[in-house]
C-alpha atoms as a PDB file:
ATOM      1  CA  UNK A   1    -117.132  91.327-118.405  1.00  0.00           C
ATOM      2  CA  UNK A   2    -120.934  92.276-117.310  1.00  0.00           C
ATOM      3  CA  UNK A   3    -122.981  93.306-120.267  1.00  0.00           C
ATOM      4  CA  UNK A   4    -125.394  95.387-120.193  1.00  0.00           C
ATOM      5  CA  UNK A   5    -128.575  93.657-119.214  1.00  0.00           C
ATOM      6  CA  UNK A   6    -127.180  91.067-117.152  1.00  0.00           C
ATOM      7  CA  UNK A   7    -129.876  89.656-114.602  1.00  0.00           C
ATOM      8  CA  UNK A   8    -132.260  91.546-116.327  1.00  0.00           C
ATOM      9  CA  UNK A   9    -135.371  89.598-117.159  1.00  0.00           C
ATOM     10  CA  UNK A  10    -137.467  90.433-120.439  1.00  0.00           C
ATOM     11  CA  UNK A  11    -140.493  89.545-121.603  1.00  0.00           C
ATOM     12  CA  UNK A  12    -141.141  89.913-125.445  1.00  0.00           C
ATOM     13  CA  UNK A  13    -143.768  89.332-127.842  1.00  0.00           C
ATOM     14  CA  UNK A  14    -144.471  88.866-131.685  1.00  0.00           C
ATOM     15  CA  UNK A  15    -141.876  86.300-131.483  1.00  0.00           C
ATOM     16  CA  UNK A  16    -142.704  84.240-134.219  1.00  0.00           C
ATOM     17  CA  UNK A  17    -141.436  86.319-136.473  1.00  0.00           C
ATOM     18  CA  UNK A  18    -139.693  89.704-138.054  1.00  0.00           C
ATOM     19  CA  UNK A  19    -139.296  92.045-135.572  1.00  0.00           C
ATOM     20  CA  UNK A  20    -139.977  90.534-132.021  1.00  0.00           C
ATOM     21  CA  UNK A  21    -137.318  87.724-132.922  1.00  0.00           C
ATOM     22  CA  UNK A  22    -134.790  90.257-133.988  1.00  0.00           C
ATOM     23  CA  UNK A  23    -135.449  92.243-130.109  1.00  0.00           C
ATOM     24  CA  UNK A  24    -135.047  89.149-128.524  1.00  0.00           C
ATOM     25  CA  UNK A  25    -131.753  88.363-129.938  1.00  0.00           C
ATOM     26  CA  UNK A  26    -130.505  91.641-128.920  1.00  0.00           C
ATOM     27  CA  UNK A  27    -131.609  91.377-125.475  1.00  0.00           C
ATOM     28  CA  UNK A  28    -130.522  87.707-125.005  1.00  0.00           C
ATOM     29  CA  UNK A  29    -126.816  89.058-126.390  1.00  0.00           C
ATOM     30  CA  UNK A  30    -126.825  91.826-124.202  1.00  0.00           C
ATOM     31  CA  UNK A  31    -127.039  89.306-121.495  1.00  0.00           C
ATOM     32  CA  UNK A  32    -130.732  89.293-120.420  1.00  0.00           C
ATOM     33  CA  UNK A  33    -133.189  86.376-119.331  1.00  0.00           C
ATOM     34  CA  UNK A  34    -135.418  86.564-121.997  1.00  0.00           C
ATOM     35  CA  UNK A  35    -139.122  85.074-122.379  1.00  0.00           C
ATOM     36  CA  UNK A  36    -140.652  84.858-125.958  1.00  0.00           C
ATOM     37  CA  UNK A  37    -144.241  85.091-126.283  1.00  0.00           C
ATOM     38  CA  UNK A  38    -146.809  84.464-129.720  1.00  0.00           C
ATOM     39  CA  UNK A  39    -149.422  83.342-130.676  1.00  0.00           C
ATOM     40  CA  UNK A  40    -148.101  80.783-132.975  1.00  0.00           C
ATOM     41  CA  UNK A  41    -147.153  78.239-130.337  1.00  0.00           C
ATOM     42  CA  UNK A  42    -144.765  76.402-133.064  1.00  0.00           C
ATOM     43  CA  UNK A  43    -142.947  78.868-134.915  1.00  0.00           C
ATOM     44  CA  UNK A  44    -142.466  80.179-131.139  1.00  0.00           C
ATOM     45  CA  UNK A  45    -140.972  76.708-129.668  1.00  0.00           C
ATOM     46  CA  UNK A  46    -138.922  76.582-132.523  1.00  0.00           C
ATOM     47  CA  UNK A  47    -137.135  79.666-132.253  1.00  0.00           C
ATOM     48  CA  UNK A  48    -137.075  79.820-128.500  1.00  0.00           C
ATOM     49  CA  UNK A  49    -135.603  76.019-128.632  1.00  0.00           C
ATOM     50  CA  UNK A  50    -133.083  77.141-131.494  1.00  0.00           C
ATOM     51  CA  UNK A  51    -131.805  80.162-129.231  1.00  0.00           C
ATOM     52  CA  UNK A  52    -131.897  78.473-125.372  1.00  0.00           C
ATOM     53  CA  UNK A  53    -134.907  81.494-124.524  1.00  0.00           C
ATOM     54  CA  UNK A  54    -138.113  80.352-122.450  1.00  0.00           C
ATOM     55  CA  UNK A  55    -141.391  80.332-124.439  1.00  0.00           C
ATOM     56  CA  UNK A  56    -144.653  81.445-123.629  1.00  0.00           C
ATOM     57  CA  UNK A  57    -147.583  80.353-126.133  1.00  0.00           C
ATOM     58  CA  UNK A  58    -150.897  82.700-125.177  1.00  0.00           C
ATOM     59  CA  UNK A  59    -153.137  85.143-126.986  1.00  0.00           C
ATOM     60  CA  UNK A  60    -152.190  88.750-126.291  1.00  0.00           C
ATOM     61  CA  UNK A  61    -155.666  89.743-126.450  1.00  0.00           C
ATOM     62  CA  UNK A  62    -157.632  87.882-123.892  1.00  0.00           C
ATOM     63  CA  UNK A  63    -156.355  89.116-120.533  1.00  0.00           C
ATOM     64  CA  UNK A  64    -156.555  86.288-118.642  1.00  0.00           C
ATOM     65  CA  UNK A  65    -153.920  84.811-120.615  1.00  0.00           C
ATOM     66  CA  UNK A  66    -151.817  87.616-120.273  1.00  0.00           C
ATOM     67  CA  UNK A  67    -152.504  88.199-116.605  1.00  0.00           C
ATOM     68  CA  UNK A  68    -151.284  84.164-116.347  1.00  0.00           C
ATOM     69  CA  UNK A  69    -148.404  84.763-118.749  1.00  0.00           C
ATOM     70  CA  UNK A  70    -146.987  87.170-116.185  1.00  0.00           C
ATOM     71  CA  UNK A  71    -148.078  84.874-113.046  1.00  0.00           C
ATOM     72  CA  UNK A  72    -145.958  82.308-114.516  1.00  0.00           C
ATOM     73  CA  UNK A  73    -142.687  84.951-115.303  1.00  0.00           C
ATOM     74  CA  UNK A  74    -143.255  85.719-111.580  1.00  0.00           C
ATOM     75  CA  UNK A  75    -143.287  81.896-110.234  1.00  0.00           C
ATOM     76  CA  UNK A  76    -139.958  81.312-112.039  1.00  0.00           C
ATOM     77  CA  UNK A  77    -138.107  84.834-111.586  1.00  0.00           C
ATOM     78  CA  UNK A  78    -139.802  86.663-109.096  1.00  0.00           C
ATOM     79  CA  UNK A  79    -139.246  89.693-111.407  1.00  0.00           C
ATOM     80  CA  UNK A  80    -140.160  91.475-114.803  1.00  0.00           C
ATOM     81  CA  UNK A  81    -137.965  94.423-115.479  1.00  0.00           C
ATOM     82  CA  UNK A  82    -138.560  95.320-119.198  1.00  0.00           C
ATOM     83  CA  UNK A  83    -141.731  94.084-121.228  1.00  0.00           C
ATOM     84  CA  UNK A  84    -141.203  94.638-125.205  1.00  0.00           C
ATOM     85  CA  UNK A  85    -145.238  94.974-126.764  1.00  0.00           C
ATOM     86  CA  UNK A  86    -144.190  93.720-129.933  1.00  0.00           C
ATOM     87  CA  UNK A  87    -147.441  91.729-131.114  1.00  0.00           C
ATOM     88  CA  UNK A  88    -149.318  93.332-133.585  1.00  0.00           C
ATOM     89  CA  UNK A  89    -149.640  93.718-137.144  1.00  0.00           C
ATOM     90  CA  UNK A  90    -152.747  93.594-139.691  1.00  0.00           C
ATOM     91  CA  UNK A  91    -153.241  89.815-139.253  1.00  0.00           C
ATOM     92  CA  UNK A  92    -153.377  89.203-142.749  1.00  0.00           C
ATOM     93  CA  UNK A  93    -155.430  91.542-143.464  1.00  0.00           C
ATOM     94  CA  UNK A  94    -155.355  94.046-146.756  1.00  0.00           C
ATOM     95  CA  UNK A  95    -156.497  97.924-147.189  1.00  0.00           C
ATOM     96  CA  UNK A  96    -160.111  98.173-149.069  1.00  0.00           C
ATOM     97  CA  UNK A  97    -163.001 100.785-149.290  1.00  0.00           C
ATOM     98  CA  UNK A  98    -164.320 101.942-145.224  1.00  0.00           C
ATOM     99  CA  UNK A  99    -167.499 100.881-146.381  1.00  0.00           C
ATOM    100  CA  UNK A 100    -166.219  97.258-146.562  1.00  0.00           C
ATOM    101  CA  UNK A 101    -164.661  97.042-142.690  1.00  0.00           C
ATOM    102  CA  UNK A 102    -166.459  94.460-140.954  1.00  0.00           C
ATOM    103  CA  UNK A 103    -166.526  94.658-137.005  1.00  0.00           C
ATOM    104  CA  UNK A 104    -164.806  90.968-136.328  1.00  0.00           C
ATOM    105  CA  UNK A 105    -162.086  92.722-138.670  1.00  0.00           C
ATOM    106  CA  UNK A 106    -161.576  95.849-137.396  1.00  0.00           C
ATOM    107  CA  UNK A 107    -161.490  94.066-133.393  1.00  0.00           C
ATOM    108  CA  UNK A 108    -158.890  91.354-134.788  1.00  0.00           C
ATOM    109  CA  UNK A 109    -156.268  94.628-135.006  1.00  0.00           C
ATOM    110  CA  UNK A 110    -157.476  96.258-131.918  1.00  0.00           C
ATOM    111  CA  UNK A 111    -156.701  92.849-129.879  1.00  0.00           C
ATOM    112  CA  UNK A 112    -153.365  92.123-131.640  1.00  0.00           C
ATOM    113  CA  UNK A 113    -152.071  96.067-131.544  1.00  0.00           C
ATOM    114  CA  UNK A 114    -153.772  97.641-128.448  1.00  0.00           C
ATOM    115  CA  UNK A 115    -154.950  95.126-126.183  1.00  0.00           C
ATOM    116  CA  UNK A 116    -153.073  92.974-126.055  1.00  0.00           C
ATOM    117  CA  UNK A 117    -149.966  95.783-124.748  1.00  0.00           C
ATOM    118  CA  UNK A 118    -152.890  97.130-122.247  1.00  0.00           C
ATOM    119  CA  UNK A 119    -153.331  93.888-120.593  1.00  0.00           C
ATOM    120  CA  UNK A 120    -149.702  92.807-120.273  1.00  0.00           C
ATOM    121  CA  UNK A 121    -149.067  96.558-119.041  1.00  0.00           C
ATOM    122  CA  UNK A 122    -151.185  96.065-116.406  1.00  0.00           C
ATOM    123  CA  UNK A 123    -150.161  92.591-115.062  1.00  0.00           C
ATOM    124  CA  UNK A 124    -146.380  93.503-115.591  1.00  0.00           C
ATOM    125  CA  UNK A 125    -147.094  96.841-113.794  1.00  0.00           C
ATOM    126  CA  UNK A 126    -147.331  95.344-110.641  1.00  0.00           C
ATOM    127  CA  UNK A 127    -144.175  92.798-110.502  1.00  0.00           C
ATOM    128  CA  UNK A 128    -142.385  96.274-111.746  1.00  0.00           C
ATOM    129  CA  UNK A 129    -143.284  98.737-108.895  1.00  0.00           C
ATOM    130  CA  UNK A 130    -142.204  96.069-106.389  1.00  0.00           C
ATOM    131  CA  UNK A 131    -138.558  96.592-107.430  1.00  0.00           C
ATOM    132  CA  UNK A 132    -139.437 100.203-108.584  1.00  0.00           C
ATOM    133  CA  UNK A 133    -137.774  99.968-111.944  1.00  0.00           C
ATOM    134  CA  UNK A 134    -139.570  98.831-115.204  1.00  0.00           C
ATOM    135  CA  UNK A 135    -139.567  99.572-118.539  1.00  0.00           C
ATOM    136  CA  UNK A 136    -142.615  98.828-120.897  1.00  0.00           C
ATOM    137  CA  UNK A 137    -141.683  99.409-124.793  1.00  0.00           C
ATOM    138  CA  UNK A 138    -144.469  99.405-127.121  1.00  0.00           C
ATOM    139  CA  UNK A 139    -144.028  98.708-131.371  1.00  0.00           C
ATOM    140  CA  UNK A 140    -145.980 101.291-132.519  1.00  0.00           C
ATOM    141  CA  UNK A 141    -145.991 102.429-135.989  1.00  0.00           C
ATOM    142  CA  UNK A 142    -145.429 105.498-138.588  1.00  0.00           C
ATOM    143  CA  UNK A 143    -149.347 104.372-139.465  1.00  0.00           C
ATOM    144  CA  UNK A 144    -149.588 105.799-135.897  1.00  0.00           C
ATOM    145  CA  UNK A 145    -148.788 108.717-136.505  1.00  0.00           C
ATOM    146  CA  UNK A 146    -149.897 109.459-139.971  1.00  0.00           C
ATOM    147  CA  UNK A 147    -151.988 107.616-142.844  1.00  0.00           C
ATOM    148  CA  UNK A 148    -150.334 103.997-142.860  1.00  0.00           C
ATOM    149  CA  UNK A 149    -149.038 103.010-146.020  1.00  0.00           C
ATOM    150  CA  UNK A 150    -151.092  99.667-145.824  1.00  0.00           C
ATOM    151  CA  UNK A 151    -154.367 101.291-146.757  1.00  0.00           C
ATOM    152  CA  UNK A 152    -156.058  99.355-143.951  1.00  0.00           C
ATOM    153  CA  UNK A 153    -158.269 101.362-141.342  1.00  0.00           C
ATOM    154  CA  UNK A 154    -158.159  99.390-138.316  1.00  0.00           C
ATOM    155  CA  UNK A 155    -154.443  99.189-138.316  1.00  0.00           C
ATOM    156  CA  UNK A 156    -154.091 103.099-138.625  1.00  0.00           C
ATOM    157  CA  UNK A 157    -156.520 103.421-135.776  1.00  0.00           C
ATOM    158  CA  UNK A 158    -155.350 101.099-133.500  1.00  0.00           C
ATOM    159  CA  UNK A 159    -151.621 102.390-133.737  1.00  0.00           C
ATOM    160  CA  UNK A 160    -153.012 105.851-133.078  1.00  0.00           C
ATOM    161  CA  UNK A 161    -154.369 104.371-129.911  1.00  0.00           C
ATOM    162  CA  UNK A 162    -151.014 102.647-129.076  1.00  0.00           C
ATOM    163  CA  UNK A 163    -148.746 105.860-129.132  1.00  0.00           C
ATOM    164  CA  UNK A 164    -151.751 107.557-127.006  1.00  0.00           C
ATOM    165  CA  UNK A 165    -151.574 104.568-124.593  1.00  0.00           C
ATOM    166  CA  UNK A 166    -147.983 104.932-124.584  1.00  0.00           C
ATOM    167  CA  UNK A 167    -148.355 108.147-123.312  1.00  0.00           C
ATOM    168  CA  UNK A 168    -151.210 107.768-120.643  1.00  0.00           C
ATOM    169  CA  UNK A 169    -148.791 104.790-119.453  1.00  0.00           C
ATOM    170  CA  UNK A 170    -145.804 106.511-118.834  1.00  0.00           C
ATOM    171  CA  UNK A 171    -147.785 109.071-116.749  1.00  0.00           C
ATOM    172  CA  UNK A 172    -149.275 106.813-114.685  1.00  0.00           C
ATOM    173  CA  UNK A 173    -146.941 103.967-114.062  1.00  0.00           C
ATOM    174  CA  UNK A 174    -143.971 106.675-113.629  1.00  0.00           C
ATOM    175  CA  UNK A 175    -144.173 107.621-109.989  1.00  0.00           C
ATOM    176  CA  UNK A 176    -143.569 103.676-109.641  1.00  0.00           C
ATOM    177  CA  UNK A 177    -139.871 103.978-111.404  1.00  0.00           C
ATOM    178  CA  UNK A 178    -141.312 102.298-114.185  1.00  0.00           C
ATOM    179  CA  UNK A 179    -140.845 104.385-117.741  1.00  0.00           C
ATOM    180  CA  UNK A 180    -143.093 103.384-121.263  1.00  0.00           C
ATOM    181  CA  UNK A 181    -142.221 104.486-124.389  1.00  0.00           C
ATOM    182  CA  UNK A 182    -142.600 103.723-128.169  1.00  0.00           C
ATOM    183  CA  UNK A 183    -140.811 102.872-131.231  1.00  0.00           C
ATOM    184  CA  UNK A 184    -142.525 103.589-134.470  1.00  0.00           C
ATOM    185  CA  UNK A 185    -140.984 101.758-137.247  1.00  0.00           C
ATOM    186  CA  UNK A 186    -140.993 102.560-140.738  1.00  0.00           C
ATOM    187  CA  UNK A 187    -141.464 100.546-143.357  1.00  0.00           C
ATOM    188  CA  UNK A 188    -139.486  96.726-142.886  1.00  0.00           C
ATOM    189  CA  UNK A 189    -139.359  94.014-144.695  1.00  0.00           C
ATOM    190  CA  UNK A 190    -139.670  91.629-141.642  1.00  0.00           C
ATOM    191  CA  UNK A 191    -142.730  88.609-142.077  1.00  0.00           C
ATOM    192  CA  UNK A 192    -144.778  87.343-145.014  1.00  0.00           C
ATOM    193  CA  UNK A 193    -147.437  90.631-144.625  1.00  0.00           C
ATOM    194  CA  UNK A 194    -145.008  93.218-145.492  1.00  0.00           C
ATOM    195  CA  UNK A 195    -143.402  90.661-148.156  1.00  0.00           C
ATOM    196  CA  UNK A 196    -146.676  91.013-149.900  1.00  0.00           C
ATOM    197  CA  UNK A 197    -147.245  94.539-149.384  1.00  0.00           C
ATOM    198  CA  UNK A 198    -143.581  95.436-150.891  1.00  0.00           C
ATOM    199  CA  UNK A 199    -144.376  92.745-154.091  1.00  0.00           C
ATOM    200  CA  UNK A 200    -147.476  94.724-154.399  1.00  0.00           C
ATOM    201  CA  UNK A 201    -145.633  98.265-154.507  1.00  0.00           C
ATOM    202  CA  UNK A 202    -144.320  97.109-157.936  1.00  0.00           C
ATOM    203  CA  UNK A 203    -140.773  98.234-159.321  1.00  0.00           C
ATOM    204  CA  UNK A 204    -141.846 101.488-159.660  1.00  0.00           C
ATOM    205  CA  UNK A 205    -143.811 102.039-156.189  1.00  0.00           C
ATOM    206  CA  UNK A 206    -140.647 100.067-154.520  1.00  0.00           C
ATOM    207  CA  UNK A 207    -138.492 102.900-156.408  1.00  0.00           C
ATOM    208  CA  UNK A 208    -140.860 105.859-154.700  1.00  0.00           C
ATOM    209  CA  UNK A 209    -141.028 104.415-151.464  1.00  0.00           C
ATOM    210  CA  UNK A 210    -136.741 104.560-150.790  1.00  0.00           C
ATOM    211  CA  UNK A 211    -136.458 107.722-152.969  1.00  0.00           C
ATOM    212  CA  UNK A 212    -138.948 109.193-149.726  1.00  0.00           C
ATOM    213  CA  UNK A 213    -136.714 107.837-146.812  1.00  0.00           C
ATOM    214  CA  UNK A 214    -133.377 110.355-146.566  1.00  0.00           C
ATOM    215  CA  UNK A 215    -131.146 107.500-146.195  1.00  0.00           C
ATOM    216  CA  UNK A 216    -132.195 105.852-149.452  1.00  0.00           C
ATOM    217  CA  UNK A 217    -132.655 102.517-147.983  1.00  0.00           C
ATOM    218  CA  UNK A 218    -135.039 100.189-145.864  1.00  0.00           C
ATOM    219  CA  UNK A 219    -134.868  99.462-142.258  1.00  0.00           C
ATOM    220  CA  UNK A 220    -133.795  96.495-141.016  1.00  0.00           C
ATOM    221  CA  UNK A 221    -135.832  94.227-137.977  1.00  0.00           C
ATOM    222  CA  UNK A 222    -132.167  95.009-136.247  1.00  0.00           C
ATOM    223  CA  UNK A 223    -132.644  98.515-136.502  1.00  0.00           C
ATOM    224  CA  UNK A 224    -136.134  98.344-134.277  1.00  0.00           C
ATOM    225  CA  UNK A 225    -134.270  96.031-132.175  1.00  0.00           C
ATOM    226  CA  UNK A 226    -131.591  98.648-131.108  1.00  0.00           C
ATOM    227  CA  UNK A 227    -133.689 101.430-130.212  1.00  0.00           C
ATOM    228  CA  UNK A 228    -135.890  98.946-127.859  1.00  0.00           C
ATOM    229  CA  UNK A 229    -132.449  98.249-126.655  1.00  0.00           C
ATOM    230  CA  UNK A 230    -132.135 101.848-125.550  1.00  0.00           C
ATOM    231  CA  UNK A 231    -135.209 102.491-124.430  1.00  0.00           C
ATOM    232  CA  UNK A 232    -134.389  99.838-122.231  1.00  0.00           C
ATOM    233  CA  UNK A 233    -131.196 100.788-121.035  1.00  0.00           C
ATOM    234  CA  UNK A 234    -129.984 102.694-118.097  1.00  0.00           C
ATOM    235  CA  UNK A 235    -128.923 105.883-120.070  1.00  0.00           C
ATOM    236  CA  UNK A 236    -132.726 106.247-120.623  1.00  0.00           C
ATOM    237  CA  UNK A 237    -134.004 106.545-116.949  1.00  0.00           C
ATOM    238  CA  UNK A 238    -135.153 110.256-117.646  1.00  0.00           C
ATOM    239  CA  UNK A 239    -137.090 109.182-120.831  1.00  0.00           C
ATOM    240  CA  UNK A 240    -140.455 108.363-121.046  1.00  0.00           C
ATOM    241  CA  UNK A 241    -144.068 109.279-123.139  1.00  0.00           C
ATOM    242  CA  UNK A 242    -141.867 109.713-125.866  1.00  0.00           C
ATOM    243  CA  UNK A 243    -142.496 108.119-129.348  1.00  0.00           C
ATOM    244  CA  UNK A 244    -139.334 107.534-131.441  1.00  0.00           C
ATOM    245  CA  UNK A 245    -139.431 107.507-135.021  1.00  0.00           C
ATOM    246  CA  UNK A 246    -137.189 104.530-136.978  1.00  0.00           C
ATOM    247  CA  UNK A 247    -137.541 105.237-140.322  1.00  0.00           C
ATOM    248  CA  UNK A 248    -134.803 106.472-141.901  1.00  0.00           C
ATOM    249  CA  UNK A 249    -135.596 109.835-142.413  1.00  0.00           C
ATOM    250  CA  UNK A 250    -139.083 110.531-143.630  1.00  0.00           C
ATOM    251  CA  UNK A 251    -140.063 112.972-146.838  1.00  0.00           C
END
C-alpha cells in the first residue's frame, strides 16, 4: 500500500527536540525520506540514529551552512520537495523590562526564528522549481500574531516577521509550483523552555491559561506535526500565504 509521502524527500529542522522531532516522525511514517537538521549535533545523531533518518548538524543562521546543508540533500537525492522551518525558539532566553534587551540578545532570536527559514528558503527554492513542486512550512507562533505569552520582545518580533515572510514567500516562489505556509502553535509543552515557562505559570496561572483555550486542554507536539502534515500534502496544492492557527481554540 503507497502512503502518502512515499518518495517524497523532507528536510526538517529543530530536531533536537519537542516539536521538530514529533514532524519528523510523522513524515518518516507517512513514508517520506526524511533529513533532520539542529544545532545540537548530539541530541540530533541520537535521535536520527534511534529512528534510521539522515542527520544534518549546521547552524540555521549562517547561510553558508544552510546553502551547504541543501548542496549536500541535492548530492544524495537530487531533490527537496517539502522543507519544515522548525528551528526557533527563545534560546533560553526569559521576558524582562525593553530597557534591558541587549542587541547580541535580541539577534540570537532573529537568527534562530527568521533567518535561519530565509536562508534555507532560498537554497531549497531552487532544487524545488526544478521539479516545480515544493512546499516550504514555517513554525511560526500565536506570539506572531499577538503579544507572546513569554514576555520576551525579540521572540514576539521575530515571529511577526516569520508569518510576514511566510507570506512574501508564497507570492514569490508560487509561480514555481512551490506553496509556503505557516503553522502557529499555541502554547506546548514540548522542550525544557516551555517546561520552565509552564512551572513558572504557577497552579493558578496553569489553571487560567486552559480555562482560555475552548477545548480545555494543551496541545500536543503531535498536534503541530499533523497540520505540517497537511500543509504538505496533496489536498493542499491550492493553499498557500496562509497562517494556521493550532491552539485549541483561543479566548
Amino acid at each position: 500500500m503507497t502512503s502518502p509521502f512515499d518518495q517524497r524527500v523532507v528536510l526538517v529542522t529543530g530536531c533536537a527536540q519537542g516539536i521538530g522531532q514529533a514532524i519528523a516522525l510523522e513524515f518518516q511514517r507517512a513514508g517520506a525520506v526524511v533529513f533532520a537538521a539542529d544545532l545540537d549535533a548530539a541530541a540530533l545523531k541520537a535521535f536520527a540514529s534511534r529512528h534510521g533518518m539522515h542527520d544534518l548538524a549546521f547552524n540555521v543562521g549562517d547561510q553558508a551552512q544552510c546553502h551547504q546543508a541543501i548542496e549536500q540533500i541535492s548530492r544524495q537525492t537530487s531533490r527537496l520537495d517539502i522543507l519544515v522551518n522548525a528551528a526557533g525558539g527563545v534560546r533560553g532566553q526569559v521576558g524582562g523590562p525593553v530597557a534591558n534587551v541587549t542587541p547580541a540578545a535580541w539577534h540570537a532570536i532573529f537568527e534562530a526564528n527568521v533567518d535561519g527559514a530565509f536562508w534555507l528558503s532560498q537554497a531549497a527554492s531552487s532544487l524545488m522549481q526544478a521539479k516545480s513542486f515544493g512546499r516550504i512550512i514555517n513554525i511560526a507562533s500565536g506570539a506572531g500574531l499577538r503579544p507572546s505569552l513569554t514576555g520576551i520582545q525579540a521572540y514576539t518580533a521575530a515571529k511577526h516577521a516569520l508569518v510576514g515572510l511566510t507570506k512574501q514567500l508564497s507570492q514569490d516562489l508560487g509561480p514555481m509550483g512551490i506553496t509556503c505556509n505557516a503553522v502557529a502553535p499555541g502554547f506546548v509543552r514540548s522542550n525544557p523552555s516551555t517546561e520552565k515557562q509552564w512551572e513558572a505559570y504557577g497552579a493558578d496561572g496553569q489553571a487560567r491559561l486552559i480555562a482560555g483555550i475552548h477545548t480545555r486542554r494543551l496541545g500536543t507536539a503531535q498536534d503541530i506535526a499533523h497540520a505540517v502534515l497537511f500543509f504538505a500534502s496533496e489536498q493542499s496544492g491550492w493553499i498557500s500565504g496562509q497562517i494556521l492557527s493550532v491552539d485549541g481554540g483561543r479566548s
